[in-house]
N, C-alpha and C. Protein backbone atom coordinates (compact mmCIF):
# COMPACT_ATOMS: atom_id res chain seq x y z
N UNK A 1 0.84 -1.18 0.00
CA UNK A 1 0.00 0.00 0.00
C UNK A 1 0.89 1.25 0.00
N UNK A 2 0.75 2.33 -0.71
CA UNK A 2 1.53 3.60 -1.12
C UNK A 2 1.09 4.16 0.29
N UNK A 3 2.46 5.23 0.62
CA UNK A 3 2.39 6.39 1.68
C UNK A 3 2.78 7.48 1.61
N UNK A 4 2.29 8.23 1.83
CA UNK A 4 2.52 9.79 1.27
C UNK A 4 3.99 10.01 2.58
N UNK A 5 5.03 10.48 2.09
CA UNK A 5 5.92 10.97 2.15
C UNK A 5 6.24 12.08 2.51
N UNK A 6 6.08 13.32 3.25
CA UNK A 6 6.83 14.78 3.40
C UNK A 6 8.44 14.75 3.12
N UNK A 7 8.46 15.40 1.96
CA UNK A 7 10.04 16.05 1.98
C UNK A 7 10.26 17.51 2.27
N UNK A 8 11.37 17.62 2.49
CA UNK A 8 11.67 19.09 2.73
C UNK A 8 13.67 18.64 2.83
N UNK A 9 13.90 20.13 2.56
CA UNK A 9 15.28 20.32 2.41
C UNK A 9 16.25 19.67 1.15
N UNK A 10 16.89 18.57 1.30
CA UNK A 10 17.59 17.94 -0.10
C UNK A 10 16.84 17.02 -0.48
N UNK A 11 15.89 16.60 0.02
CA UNK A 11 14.61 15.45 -0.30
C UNK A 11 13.37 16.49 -1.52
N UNK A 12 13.83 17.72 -1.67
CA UNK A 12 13.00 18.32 -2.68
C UNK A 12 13.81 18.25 -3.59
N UNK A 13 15.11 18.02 -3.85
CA UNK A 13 15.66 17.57 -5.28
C UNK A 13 15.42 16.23 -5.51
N UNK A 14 14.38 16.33 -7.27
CA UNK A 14 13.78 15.35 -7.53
C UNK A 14 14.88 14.31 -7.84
N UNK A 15 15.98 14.86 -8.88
CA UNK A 15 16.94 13.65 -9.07
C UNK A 15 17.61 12.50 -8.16
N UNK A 16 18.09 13.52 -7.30
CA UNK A 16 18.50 12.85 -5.66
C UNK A 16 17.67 11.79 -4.90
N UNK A 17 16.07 12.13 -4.82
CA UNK A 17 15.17 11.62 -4.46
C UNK A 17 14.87 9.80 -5.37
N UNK A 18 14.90 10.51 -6.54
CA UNK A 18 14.85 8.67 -8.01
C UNK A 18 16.09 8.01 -7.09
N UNK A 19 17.56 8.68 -6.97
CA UNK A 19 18.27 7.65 -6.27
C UNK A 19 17.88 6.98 -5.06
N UNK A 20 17.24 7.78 -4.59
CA UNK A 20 17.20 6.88 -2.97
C UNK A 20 16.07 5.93 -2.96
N UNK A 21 15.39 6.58 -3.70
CA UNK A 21 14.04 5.81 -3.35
C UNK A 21 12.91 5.13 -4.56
N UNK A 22 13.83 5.53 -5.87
CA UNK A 22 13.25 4.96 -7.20
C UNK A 22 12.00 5.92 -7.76
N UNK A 23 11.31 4.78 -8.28
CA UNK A 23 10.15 5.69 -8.60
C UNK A 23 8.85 6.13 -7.36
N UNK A 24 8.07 6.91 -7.82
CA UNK A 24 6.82 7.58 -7.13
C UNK A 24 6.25 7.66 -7.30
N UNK A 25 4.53 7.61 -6.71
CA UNK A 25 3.12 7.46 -8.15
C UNK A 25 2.21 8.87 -7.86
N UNK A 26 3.18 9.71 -6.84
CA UNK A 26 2.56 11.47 -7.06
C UNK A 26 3.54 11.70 -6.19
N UNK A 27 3.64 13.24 -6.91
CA UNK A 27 4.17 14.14 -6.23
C UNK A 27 3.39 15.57 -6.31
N UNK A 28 3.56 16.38 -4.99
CA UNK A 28 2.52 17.51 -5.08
C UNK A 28 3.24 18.55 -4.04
N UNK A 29 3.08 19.92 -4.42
CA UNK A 29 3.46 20.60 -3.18
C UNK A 29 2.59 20.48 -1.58
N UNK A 30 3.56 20.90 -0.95
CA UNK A 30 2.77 20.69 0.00
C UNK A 30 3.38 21.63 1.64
N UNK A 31 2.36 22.06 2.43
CA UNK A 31 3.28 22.90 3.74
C UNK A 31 2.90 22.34 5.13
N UNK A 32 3.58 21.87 6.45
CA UNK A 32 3.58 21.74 7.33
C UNK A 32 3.25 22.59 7.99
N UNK A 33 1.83 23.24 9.03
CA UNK A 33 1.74 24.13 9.75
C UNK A 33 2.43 23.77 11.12
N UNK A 34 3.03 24.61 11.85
CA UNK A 34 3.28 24.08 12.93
C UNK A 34 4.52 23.66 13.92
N UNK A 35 5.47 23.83 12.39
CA UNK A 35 6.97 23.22 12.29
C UNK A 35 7.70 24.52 12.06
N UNK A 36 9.22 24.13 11.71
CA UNK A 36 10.25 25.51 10.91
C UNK A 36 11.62 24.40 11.18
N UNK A 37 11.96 25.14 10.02
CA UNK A 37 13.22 24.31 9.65
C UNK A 37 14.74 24.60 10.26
N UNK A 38 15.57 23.77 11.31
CA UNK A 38 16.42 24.28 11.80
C UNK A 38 17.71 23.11 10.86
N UNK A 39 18.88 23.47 11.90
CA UNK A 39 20.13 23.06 10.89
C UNK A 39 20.93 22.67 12.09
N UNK A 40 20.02 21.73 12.94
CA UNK A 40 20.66 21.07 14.39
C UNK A 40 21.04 19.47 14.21
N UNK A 41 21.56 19.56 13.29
CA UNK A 41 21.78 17.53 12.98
C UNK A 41 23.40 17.54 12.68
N UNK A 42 24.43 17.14 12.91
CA UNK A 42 25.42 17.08 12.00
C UNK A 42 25.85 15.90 11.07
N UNK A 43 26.03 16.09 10.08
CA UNK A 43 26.35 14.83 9.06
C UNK A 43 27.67 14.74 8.66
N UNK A 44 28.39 13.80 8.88
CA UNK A 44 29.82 13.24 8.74
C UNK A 44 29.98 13.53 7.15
N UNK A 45 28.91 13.15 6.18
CA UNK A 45 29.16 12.65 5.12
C UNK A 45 29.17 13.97 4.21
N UNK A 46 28.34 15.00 4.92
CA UNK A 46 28.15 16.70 4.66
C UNK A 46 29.28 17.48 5.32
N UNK A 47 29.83 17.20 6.59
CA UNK A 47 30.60 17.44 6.94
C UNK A 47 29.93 18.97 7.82
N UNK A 48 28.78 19.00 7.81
CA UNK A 48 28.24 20.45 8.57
C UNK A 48 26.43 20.03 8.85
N UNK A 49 26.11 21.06 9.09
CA UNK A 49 24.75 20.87 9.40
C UNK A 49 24.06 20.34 7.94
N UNK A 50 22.53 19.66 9.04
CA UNK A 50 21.32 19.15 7.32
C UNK A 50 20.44 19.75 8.61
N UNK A 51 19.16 19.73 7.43
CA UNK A 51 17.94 19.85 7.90
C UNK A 51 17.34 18.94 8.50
N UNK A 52 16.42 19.57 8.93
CA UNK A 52 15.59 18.92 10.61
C UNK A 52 14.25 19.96 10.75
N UNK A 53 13.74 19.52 10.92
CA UNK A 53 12.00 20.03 11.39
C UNK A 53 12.05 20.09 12.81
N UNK A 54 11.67 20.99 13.57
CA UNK A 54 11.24 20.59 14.80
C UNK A 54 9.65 21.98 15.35
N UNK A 55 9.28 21.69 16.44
CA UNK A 55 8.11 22.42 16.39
C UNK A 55 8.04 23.67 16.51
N UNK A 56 7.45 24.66 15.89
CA UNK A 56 7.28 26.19 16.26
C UNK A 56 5.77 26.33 15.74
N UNK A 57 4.95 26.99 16.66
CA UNK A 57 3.36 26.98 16.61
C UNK A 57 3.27 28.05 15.30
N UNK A 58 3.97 29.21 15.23
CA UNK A 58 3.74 29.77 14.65
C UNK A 58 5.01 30.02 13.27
N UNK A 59 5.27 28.95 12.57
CA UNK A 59 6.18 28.65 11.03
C UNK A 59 5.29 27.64 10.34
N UNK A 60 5.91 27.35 9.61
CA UNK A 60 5.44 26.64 8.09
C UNK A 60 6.54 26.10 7.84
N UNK A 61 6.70 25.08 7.08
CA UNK A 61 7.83 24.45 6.39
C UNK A 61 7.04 24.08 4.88
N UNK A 62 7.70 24.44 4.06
CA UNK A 62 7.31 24.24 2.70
C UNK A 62 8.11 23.25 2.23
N UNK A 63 7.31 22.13 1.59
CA UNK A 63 7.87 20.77 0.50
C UNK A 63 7.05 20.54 0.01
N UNK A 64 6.85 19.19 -0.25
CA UNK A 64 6.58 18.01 -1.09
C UNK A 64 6.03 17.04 -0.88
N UNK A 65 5.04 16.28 -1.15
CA UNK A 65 4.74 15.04 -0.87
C UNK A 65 4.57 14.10 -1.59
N UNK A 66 5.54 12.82 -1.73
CA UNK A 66 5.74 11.79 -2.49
C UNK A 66 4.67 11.11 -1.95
N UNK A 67 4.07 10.21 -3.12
CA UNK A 67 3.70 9.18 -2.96
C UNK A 67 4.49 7.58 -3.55
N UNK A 68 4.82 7.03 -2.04
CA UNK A 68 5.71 6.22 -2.64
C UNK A 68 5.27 4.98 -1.95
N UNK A 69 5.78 3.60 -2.64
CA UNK A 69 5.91 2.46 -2.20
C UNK A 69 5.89 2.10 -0.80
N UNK A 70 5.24 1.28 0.04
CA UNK A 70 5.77 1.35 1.37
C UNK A 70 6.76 0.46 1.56
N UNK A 71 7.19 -0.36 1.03
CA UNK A 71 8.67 -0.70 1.08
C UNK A 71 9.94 0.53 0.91
């Protein structure tokens, strides 16, 4: 059964996205009320901060929503 997906940050580049995760049977914009996007994670492989969601009553986070495979 397909599951809708939220992306945001490098998960909105579509090419990047076919690698990780193949194909998708929708994609649509889409905004998180509720959230805002901080840069509190560090990645070895980035070598600096990635994105991260965490809560703020009053932001938005703007992406995407895949519909993808649940595998």
């Amino acid at each position: 059964m397909p599951v809708w997906y939220f992306a945001y940050g490098s998960n909105l580049d579509v090419d990047g996205m076919k690698k990780r995760v193949g194909q998708w049977h929708d994609l649509r914009p889409a905004k998180l009320k509720g959230f805002r996007i901080v840069f509190n994670v560090y990645s070895t492989s980035w070598r600096g901060g990635v994105a991260n969601i965490v809560e703020d009553p009053q932001s938005i986070v703007y992406g995407a929503l895949y519909l993808l495979d649940e595998e």
